[in-house]
C-alpha atoms as a PDB file:
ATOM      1  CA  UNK A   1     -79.261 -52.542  11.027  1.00  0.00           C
ATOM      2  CA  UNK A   2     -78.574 -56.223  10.481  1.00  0.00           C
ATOM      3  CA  UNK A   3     -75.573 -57.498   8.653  1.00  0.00           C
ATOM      4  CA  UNK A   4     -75.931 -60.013   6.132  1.00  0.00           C
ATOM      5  CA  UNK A   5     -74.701 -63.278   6.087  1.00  0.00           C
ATOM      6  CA  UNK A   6     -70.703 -63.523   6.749  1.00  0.00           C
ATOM      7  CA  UNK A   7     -69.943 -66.537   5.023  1.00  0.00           C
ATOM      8  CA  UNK A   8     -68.724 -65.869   1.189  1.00  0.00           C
ATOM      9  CA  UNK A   9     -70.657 -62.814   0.878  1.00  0.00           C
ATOM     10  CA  UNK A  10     -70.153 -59.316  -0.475  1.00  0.00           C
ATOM     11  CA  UNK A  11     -71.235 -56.407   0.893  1.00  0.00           C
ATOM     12  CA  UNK A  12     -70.290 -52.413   2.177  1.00  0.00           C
ATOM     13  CA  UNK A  13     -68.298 -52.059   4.747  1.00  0.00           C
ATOM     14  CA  UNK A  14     -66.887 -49.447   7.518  1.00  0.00           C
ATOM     15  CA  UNK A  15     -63.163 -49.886   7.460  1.00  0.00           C
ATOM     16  CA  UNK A  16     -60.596 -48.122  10.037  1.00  0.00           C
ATOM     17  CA  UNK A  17     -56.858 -48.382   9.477  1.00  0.00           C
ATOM     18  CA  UNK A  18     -54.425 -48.449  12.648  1.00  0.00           C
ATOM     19  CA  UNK A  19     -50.875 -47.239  12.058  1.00  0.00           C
ATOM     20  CA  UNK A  20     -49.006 -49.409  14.063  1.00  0.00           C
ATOM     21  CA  UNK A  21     -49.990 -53.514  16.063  1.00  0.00           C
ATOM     22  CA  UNK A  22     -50.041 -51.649  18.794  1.00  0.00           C
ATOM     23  CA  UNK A  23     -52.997 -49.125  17.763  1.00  0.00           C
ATOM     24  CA  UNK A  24     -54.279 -52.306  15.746  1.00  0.00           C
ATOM     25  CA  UNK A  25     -54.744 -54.062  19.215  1.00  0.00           C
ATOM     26  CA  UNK A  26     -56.574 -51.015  20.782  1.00  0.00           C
ATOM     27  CA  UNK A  27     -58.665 -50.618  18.463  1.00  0.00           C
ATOM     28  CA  UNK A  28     -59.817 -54.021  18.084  1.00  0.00           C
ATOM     29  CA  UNK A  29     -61.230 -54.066  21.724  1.00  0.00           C
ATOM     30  CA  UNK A  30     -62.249 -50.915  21.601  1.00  0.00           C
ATOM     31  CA  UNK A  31     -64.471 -52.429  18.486  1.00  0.00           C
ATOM     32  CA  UNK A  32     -65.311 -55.241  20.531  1.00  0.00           C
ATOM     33  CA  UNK A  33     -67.267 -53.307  23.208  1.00  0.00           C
ATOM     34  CA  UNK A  34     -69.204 -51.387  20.721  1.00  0.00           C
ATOM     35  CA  UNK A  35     -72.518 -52.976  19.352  1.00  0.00           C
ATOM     36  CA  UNK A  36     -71.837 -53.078  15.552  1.00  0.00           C
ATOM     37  CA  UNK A  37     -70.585 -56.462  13.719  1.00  0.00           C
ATOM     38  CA  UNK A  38     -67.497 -56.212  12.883  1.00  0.00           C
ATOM     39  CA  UNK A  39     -65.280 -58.744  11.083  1.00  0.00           C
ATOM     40  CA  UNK A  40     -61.577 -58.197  11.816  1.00  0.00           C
ATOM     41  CA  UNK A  41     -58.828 -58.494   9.602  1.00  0.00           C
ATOM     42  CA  UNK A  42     -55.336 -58.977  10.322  1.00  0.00           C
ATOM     43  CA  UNK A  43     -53.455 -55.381  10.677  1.00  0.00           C
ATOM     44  CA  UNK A  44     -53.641 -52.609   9.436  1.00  0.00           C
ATOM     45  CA  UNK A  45     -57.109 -52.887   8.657  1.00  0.00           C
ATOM     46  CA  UNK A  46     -60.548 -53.380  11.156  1.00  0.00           C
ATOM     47  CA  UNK A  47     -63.592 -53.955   9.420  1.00  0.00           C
ATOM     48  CA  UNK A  48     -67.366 -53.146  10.383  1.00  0.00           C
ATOM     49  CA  UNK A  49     -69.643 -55.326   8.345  1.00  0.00           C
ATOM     50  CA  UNK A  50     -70.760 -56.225   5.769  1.00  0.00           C
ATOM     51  CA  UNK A  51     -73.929 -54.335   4.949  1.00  0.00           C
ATOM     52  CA  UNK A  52     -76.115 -54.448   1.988  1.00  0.00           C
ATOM     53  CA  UNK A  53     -76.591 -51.180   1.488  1.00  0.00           C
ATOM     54  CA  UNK A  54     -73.767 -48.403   1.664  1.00  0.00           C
ATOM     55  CA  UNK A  55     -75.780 -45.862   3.690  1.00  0.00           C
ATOM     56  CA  UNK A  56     -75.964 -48.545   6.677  1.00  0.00           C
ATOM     57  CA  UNK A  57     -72.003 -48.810   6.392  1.00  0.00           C
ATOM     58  CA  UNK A  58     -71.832 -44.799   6.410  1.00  0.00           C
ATOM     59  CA  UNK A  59     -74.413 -44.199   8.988  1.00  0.00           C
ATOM     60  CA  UNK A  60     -71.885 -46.860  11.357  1.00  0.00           C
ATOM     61  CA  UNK A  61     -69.171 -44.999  10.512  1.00  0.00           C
ATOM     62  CA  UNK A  62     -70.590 -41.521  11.463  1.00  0.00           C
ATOM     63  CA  UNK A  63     -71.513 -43.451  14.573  1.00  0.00           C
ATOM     64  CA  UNK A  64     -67.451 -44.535  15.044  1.00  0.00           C
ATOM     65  CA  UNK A  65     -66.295 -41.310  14.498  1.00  0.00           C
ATOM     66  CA  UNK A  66     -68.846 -39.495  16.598  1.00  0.00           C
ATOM     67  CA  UNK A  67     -68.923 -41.529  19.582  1.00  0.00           C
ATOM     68  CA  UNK A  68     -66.017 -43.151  19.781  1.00  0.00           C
ATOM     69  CA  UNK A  69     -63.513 -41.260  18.180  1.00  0.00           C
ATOM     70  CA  UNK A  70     -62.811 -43.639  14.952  1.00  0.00           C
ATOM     71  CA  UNK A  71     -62.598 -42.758  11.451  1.00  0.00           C
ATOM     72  CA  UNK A  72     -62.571 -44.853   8.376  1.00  0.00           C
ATOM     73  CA  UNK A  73     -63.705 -45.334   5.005  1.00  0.00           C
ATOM     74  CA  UNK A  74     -66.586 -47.346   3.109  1.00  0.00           C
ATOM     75  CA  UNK A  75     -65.968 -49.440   1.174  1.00  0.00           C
ATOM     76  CA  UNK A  76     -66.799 -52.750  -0.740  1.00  0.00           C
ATOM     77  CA  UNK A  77     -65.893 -56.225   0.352  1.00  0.00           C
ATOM     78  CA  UNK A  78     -66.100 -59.676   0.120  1.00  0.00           C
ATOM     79  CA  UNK A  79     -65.633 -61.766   3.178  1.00  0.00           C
ATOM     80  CA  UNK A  80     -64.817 -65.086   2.853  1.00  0.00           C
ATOM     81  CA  UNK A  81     -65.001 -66.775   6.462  1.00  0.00           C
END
């Protein structure tokens, strides 16, 4: 899977919520090690994205959840970096 561009763009994405900075912090390394793109947000919210189509963003989610223990929702986006 290969995200699309990051700059201005809109796309699906995989997005896990952390209740507290603390869990916010974990999380984000925890994303960091793990071979997805990601684009992170300020907390709550960690982002795995942007895709084109919504079955790559759900397919990387299963994978989070599966493997590595973190669930989400998909969702669209637009990223503006």
């Amino acid at each position: 899977m290969e995200p699309i561009a990051l700059k201005d763009r809109s796309g699906w994405v995989a997005r896990m919520t952390a209740d507290t900075d603390e869990e916010f912090e974990r999380m984000a390394a925890q994303m960091a090690l793990i071979d997805v793109p990601t684009v992170l947000d300020e907390p709550p919210h960690l982002y795995a994205g942007p895709f084109e189509e919504k079955a790559e963003a759900q397919n990387v989610l299963k994978f989070l959840k599966s493997e590595h223990g973190l669930d989400g929702l998909v969702t669209w986006r637009t990223v503006m970096r």
